[in-house]
PDB file of N, CA and C in Angstrom:
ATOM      1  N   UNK A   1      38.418  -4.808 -62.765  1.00  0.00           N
ATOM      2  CA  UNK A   1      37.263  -3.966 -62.440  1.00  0.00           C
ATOM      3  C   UNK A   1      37.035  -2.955 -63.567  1.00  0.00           C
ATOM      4  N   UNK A   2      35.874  -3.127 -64.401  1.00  0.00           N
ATOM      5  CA  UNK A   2      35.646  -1.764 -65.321  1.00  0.00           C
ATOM      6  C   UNK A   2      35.929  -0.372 -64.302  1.00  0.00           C
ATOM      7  N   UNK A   3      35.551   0.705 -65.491  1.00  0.00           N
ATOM      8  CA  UNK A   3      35.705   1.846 -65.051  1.00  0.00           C
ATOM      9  C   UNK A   3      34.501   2.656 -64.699  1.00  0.00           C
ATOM     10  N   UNK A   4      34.260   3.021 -62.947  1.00  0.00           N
ATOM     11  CA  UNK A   4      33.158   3.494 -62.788  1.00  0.00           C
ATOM     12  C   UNK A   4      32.663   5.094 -63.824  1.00  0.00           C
ATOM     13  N   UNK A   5      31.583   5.074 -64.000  1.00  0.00           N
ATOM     14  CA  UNK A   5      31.110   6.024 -64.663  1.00  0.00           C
ATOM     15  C   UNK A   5      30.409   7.112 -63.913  1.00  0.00           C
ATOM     16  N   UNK A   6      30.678   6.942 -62.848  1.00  0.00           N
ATOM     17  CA  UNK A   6      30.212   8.437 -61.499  1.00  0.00           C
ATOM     18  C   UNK A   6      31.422   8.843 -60.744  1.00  0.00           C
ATOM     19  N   UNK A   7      31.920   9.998 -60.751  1.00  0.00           N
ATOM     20  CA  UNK A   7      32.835  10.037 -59.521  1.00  0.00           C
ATOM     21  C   UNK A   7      32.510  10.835 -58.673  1.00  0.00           C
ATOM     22  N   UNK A   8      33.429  11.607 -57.701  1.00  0.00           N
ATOM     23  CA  UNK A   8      33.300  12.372 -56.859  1.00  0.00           C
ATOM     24  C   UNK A   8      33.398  13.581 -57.364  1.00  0.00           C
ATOM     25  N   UNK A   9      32.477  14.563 -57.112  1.00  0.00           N
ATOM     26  CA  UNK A   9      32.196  15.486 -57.566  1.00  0.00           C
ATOM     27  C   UNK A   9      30.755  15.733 -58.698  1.00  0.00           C
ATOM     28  N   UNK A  10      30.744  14.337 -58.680  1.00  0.00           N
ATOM     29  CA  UNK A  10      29.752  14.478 -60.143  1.00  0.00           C
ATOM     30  C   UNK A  10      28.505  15.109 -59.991  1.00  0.00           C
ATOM     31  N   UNK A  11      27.852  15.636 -60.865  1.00  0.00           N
ATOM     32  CA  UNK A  11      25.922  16.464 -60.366  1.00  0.00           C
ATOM     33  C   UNK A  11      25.667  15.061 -61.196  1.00  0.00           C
ATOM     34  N   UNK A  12      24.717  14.525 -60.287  1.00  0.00           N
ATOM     35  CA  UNK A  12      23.841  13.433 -60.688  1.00  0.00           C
ATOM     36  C   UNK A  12      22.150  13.702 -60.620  1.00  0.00           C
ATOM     37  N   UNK A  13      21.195  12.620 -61.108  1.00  0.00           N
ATOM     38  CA  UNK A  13      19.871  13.086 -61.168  1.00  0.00           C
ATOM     39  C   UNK A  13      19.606  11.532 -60.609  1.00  0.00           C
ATOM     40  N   UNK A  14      18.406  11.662 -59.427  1.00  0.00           N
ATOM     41  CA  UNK A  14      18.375  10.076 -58.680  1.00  0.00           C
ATOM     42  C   UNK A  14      17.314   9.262 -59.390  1.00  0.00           C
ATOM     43  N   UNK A  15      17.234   8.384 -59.647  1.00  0.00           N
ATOM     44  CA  UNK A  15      16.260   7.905 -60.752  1.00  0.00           C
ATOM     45  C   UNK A  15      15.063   7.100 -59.894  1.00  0.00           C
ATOM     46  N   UNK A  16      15.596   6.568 -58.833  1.00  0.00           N
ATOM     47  CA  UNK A  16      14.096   5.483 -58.074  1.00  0.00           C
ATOM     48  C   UNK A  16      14.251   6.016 -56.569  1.00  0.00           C
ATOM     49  N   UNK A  17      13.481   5.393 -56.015  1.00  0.00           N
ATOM     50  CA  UNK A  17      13.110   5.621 -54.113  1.00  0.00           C
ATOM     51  C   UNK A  17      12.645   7.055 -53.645  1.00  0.00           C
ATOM     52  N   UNK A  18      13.075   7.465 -52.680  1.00  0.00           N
ATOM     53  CA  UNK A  18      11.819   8.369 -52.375  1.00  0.00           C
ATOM     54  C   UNK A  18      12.134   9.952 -52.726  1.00  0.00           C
ATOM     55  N   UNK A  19      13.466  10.092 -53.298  1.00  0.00           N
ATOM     56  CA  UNK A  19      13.998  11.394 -53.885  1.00  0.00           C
ATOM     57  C   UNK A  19      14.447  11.419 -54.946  1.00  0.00           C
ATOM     58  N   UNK A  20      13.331  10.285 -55.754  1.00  0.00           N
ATOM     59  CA  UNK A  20      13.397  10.545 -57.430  1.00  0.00           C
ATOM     60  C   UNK A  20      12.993  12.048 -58.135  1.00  0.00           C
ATOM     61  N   UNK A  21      14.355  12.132 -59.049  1.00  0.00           N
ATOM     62  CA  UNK A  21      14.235  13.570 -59.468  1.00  0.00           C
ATOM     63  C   UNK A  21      15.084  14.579 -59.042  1.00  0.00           C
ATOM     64  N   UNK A  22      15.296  14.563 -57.697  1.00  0.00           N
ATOM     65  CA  UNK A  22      16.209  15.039 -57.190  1.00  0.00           C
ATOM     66  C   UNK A  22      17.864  15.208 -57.898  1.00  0.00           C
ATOM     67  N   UNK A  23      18.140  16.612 -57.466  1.00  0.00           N
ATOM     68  CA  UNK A  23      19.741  16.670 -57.914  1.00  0.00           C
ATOM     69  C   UNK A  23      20.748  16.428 -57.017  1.00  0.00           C
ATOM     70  N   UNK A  24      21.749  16.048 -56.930  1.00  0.00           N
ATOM     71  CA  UNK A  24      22.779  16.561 -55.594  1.00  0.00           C
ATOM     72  C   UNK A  24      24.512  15.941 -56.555  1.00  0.00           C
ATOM     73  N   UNK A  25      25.393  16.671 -55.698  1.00  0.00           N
ATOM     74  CA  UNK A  25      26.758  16.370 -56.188  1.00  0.00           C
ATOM     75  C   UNK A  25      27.457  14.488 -55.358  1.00  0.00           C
ATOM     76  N   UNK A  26      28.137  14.640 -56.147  1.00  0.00           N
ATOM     77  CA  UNK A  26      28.353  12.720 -55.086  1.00  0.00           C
ATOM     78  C   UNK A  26      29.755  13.303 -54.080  1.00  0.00           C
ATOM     79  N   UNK A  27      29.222  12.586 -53.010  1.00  0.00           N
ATOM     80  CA  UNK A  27      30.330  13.247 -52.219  1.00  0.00           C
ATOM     81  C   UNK A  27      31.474  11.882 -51.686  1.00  0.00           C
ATOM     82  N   UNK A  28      31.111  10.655 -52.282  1.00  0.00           N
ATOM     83  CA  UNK A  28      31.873   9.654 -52.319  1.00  0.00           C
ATOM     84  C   UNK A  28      30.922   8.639 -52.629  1.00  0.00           C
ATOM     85  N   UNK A  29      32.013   7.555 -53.506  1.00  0.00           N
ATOM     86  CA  UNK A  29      31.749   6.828 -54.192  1.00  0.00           C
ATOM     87  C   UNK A  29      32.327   5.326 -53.565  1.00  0.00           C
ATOM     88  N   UNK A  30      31.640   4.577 -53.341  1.00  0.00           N
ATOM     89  CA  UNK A  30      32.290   3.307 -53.089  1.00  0.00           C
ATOM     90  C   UNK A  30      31.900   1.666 -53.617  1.00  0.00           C
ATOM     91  N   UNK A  31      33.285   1.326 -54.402  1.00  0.00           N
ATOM     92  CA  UNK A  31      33.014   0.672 -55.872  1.00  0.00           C
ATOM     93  C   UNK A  31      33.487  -0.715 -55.190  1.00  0.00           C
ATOM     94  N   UNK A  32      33.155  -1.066 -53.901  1.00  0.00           N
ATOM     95  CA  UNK A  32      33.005  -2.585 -53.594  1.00  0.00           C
ATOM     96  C   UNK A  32      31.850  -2.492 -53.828  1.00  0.00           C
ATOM     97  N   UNK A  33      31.125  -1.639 -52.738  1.00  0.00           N
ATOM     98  CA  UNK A  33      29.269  -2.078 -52.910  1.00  0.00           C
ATOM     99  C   UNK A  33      28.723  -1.665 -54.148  1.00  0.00           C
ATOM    100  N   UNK A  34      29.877  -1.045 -54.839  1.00  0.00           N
ATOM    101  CA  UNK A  34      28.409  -0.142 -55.821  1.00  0.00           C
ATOM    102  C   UNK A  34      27.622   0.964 -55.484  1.00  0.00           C
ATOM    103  N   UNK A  35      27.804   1.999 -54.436  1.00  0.00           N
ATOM    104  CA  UNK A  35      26.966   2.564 -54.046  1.00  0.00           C
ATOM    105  C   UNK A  35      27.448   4.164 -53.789  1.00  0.00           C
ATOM    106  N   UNK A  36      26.938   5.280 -53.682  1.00  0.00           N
ATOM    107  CA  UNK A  36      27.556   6.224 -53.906  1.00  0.00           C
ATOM    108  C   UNK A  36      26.255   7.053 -52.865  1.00  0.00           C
ATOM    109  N   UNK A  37      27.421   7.965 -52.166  1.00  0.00           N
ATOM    110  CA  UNK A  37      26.634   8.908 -51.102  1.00  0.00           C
ATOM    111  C   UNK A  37      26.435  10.283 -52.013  1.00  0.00           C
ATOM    112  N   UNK A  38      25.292  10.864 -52.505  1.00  0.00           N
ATOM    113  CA  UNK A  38      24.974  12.187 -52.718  1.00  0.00           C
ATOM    114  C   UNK A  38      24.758  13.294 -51.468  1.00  0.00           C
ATOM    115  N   UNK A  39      25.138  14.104 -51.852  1.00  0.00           N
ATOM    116  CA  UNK A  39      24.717  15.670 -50.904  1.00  0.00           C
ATOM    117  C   UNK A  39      23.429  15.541 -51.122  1.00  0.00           C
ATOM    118  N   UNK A  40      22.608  15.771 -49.732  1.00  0.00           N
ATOM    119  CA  UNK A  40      21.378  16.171 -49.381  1.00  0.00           C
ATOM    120  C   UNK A  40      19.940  15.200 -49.519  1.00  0.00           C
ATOM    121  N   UNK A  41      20.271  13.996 -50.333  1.00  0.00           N
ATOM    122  CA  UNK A  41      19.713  12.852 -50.775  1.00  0.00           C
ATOM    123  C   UNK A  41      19.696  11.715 -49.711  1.00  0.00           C
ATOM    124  N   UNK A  42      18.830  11.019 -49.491  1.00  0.00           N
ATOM    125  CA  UNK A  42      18.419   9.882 -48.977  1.00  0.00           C
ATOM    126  C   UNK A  42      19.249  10.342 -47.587  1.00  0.00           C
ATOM    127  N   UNK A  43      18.600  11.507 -46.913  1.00  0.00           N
ATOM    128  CA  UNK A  43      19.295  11.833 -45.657  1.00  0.00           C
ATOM    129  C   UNK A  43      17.851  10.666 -44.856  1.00  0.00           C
ATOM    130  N   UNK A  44      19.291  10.324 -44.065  1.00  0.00           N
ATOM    131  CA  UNK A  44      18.934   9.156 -42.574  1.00  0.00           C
ATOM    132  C   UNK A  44      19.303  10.265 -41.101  1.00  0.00           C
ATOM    133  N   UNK A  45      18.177  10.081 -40.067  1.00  0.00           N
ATOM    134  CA  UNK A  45      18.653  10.236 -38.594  1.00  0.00           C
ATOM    135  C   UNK A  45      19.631   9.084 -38.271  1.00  0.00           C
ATOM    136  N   UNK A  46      20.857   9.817 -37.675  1.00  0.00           N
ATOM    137  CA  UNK A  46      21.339   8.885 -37.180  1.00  0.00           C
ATOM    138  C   UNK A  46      21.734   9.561 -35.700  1.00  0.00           C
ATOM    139  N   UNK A  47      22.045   8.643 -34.316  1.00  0.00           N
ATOM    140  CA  UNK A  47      22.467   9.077 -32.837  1.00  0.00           C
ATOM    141  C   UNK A  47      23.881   9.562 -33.285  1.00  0.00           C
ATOM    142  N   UNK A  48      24.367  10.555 -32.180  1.00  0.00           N
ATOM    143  CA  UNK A  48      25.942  10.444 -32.267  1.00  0.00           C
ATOM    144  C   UNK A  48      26.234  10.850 -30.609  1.00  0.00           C
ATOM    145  N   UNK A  49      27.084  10.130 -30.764  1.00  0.00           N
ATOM    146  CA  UNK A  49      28.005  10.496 -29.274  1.00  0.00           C
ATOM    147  C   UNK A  49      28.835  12.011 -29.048  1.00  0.00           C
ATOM    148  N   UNK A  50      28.813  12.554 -28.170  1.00  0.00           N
ATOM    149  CA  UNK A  50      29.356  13.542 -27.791  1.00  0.00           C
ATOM    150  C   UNK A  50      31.072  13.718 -28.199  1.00  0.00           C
ATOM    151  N   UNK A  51      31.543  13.922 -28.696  1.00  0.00           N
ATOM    152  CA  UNK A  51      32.873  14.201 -28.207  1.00  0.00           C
ATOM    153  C   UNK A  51      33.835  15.646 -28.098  1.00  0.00           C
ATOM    154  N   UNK A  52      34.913  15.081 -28.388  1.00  0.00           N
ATOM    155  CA  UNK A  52      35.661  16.269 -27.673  1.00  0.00           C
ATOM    156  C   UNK A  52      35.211  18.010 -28.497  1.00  0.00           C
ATOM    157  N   UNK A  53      34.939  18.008 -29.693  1.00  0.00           N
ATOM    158  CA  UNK A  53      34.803  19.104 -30.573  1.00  0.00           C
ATOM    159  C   UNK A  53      32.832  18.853 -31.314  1.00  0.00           C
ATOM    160  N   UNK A  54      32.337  17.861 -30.948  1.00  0.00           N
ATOM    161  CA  UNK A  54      30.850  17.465 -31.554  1.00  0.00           C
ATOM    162  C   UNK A  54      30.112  17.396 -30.169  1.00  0.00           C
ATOM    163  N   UNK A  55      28.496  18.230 -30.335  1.00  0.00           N
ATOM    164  CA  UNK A  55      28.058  17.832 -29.474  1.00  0.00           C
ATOM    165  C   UNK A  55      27.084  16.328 -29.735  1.00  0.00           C
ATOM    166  N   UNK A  56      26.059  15.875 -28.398  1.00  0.00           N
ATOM    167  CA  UNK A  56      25.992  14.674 -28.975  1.00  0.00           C
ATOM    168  C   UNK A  56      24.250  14.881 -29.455  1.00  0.00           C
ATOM    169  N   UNK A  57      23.832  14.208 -30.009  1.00  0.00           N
ATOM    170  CA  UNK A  57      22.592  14.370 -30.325  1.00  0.00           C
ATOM    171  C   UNK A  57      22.220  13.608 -31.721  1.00  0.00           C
ATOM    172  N   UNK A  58      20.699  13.845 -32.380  1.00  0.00           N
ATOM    173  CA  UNK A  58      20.709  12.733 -33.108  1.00  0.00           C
ATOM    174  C   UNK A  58      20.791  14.542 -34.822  1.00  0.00           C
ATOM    175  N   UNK A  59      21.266  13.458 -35.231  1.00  0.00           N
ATOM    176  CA  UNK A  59      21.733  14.506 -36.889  1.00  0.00           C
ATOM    177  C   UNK A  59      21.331  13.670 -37.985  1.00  0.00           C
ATOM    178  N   UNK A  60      21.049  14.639 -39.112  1.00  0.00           N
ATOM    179  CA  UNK A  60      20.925  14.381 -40.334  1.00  0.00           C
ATOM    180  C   UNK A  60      22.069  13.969 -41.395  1.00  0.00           C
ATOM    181  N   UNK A  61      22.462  13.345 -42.207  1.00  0.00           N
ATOM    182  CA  UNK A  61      23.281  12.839 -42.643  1.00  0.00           C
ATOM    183  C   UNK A  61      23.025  11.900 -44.396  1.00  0.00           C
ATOM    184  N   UNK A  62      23.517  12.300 -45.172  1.00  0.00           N
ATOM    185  CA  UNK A  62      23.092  11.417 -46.217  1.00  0.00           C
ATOM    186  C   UNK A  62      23.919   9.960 -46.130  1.00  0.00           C
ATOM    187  N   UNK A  63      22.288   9.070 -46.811  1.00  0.00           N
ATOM    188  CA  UNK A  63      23.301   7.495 -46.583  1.00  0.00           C
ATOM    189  C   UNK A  63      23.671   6.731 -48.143  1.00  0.00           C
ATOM    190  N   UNK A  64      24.263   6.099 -48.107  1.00  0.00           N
ATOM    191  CA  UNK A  64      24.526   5.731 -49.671  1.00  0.00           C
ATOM    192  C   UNK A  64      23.215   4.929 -50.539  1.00  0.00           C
ATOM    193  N   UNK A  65      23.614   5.836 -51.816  1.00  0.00           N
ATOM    194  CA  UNK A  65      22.789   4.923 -52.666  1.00  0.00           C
ATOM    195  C   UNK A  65      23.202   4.058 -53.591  1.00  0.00           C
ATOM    196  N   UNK A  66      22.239   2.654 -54.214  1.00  0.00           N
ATOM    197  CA  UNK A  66      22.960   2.480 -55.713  1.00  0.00           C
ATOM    198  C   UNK A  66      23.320   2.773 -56.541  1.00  0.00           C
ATOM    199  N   UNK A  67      24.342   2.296 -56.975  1.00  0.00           N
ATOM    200  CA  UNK A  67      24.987   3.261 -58.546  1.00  0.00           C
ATOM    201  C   UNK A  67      23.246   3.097 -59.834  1.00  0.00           C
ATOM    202  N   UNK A  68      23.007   1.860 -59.669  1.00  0.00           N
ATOM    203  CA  UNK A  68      21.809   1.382 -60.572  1.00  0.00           C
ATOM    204  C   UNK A  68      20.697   2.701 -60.575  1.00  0.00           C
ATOM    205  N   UNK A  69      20.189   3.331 -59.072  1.00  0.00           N
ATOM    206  CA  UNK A  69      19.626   4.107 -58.873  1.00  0.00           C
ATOM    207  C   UNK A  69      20.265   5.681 -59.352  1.00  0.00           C
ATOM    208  N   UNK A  70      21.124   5.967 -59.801  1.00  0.00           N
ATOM    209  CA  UNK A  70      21.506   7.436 -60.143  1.00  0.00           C
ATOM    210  C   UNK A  70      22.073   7.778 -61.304  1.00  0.00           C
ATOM    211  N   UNK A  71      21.709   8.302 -62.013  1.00  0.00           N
ATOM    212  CA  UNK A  71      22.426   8.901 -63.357  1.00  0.00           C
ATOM    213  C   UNK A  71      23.085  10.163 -63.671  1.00  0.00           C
ATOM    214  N   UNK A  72      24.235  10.255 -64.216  1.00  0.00           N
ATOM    215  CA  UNK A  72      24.759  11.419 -64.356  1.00  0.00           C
ATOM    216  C   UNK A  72      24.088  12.529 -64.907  1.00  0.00           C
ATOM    217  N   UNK A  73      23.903  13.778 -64.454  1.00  0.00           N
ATOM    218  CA  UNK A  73      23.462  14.676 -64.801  1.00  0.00           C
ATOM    219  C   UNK A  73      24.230  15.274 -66.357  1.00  0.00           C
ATOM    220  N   UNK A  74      23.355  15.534 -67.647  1.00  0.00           N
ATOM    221  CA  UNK A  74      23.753  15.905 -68.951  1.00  0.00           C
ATOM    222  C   UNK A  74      24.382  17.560 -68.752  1.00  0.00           C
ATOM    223  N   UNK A  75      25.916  17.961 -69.059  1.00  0.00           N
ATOM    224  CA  UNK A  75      26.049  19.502 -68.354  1.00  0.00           C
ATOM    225  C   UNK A  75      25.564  20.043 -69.404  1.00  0.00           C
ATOM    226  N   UNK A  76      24.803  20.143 -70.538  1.00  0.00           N
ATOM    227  CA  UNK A  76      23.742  21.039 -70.877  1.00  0.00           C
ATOM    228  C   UNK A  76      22.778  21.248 -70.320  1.00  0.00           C
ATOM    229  N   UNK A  77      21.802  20.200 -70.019  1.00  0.00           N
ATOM    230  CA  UNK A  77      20.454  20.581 -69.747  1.00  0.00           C
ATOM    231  C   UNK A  77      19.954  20.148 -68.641  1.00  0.00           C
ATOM    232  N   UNK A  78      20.992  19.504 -67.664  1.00  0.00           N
ATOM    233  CA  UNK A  78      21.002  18.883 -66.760  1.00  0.00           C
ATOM    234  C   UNK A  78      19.832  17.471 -66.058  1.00  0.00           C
ATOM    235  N   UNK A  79      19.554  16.927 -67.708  1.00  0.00           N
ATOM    236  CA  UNK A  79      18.096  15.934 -67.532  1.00  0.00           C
ATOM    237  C   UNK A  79      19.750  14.322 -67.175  1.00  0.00           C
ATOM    238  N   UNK A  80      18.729  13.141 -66.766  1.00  0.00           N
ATOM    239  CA  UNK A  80      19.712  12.051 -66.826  1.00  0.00           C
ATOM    240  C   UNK A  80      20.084  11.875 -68.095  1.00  0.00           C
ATOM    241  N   UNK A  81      21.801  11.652 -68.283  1.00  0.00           N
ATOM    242  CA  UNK A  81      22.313  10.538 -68.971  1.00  0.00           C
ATOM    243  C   UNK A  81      22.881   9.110 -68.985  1.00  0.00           C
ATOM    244  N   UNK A  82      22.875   8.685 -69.932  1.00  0.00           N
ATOM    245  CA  UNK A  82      24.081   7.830 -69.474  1.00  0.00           C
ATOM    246  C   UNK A  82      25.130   7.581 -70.012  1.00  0.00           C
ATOM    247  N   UNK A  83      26.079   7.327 -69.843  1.00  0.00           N
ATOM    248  CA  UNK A  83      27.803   7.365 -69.770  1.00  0.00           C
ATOM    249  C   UNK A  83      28.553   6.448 -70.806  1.00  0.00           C
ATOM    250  N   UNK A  84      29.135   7.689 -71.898  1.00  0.00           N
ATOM    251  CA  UNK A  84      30.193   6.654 -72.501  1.00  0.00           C
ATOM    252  C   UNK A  84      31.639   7.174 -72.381  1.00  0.00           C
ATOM    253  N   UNK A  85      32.362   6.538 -73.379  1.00  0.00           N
ATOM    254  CA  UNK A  85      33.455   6.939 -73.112  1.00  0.00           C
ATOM    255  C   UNK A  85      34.621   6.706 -74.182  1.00  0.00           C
ATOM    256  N   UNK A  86      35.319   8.017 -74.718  1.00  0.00           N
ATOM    257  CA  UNK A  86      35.855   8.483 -75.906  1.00  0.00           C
ATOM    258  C   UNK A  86      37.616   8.604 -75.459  1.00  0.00           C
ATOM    259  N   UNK A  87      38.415   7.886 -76.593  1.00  0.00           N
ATOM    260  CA  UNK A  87      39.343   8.664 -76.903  1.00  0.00           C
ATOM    261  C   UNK A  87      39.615   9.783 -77.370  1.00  0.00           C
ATOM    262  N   UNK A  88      40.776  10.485 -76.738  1.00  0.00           N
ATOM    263  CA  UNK A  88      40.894  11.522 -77.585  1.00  0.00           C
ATOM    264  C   UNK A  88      42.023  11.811 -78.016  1.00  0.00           C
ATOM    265  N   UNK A  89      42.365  12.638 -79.239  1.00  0.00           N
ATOM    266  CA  UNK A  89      43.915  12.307 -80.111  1.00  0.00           C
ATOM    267  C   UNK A  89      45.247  12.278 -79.297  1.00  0.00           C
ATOM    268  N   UNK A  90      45.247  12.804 -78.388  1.00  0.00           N
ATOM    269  CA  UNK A  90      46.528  13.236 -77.228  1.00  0.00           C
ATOM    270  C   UNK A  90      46.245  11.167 -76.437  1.00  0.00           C
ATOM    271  N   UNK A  91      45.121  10.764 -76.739  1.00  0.00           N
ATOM    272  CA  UNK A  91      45.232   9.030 -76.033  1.00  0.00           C
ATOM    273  C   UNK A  91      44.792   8.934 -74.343  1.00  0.00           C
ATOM    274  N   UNK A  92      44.081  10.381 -74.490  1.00  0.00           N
ATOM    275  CA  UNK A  92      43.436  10.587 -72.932  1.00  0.00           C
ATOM    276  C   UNK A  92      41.976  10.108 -73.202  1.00  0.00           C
ATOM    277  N   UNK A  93      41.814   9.159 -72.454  1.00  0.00           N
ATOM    278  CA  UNK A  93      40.286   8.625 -72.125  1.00  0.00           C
ATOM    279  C   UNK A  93      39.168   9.340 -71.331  1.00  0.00           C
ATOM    280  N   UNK A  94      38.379  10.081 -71.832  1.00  0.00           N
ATOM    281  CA  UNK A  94      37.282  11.059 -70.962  1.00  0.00           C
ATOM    282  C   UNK A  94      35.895  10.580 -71.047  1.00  0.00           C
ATOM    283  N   UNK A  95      35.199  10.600 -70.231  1.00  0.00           N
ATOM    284  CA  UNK A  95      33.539  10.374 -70.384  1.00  0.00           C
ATOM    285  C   UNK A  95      32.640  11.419 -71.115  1.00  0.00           C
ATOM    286  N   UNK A  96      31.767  10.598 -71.983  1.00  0.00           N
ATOM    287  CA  UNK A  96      31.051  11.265 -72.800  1.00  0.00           C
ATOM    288  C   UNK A  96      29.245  11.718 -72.284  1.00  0.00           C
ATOM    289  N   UNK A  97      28.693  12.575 -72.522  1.00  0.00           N
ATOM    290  CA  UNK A  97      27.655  12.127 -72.179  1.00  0.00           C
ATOM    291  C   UNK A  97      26.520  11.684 -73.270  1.00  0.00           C
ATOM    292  N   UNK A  98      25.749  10.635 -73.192  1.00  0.00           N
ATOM    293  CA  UNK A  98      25.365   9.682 -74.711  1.00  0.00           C
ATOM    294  C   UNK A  98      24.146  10.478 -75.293  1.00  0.00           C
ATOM    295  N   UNK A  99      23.430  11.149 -74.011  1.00  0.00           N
ATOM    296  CA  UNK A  99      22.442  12.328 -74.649  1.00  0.00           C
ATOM    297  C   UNK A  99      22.558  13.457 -75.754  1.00  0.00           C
ATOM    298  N   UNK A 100      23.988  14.326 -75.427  1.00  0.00           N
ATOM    299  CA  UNK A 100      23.823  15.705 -75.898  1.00  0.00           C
ATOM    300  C   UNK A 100      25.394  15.537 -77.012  1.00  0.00           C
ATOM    301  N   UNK A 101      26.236  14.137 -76.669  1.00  0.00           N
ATOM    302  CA  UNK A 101      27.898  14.243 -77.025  1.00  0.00           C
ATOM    303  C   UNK A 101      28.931  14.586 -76.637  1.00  0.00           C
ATOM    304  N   UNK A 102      28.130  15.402 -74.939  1.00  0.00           N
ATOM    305  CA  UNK A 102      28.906  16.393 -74.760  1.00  0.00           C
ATOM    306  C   UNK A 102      30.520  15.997 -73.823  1.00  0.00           C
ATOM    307  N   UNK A 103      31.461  16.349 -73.908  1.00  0.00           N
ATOM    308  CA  UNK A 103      32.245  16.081 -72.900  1.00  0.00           C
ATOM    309  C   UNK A 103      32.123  16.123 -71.615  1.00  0.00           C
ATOM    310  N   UNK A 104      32.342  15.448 -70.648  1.00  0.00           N
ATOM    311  CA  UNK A 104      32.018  15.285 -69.252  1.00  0.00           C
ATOM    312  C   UNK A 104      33.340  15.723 -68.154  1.00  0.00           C
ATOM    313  N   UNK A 105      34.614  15.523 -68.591  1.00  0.00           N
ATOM    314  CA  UNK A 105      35.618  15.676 -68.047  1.00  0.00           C
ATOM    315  C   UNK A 105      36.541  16.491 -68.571  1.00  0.00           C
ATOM    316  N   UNK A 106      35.824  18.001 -69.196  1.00  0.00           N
ATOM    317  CA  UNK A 106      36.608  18.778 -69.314  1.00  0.00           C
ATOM    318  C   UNK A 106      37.768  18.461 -70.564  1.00  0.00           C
TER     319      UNK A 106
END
């Protein structure tokens, strides 16, 4: 399996469907489907059942999107990039961003 180029935590920028443009952080990533849930993005109603500590009723909730659909946010200027990825002399592998050069992982 290559190495995904979004993780958890990441500020991304959504590129297609109905909250193109939009910012949000990824709040999980899941690299069978390819698809990654953002904060506040492509929120779905969904029902929920009552239980012991939740009441029941219908809630807002974000649902996953494609990786194809989202690009990492550039931490300069925060427009989309997209993702490479650099050695560095210590032989630690970090993501680059291909817009600005900038380091992505600190």
């Amino acid at each position: 399996m290559a190495s995904l180029k979004i993780k958890k935590g990441d500020k991304v920028v959504i590129l297609a469907g109905r909250d193109k443009g939009r910012t949000g952080e990824v709040l999980r990533v899941i690299p069978d489907e390819n698809r990654a849930v953002v904060d506040g993005v492509n929120m779905v109603k969904r029902h929920q059942r009552q239980t012991k500590d939740r009441e029941a009723g219908i809630v807002n909730k974000p649902a996953a999107l494609d990786l194809s659909n989202i690009a990492l946010a550039d931490p300069k200027d925060g427009k989309a990039t997209r993702v490479g990825f650099k050695i560095l002399d210590g032989g630690r592998k970090v993501r680059v961003a291909k817009r600005s050069g900038e380091l992505i992982d600190g």
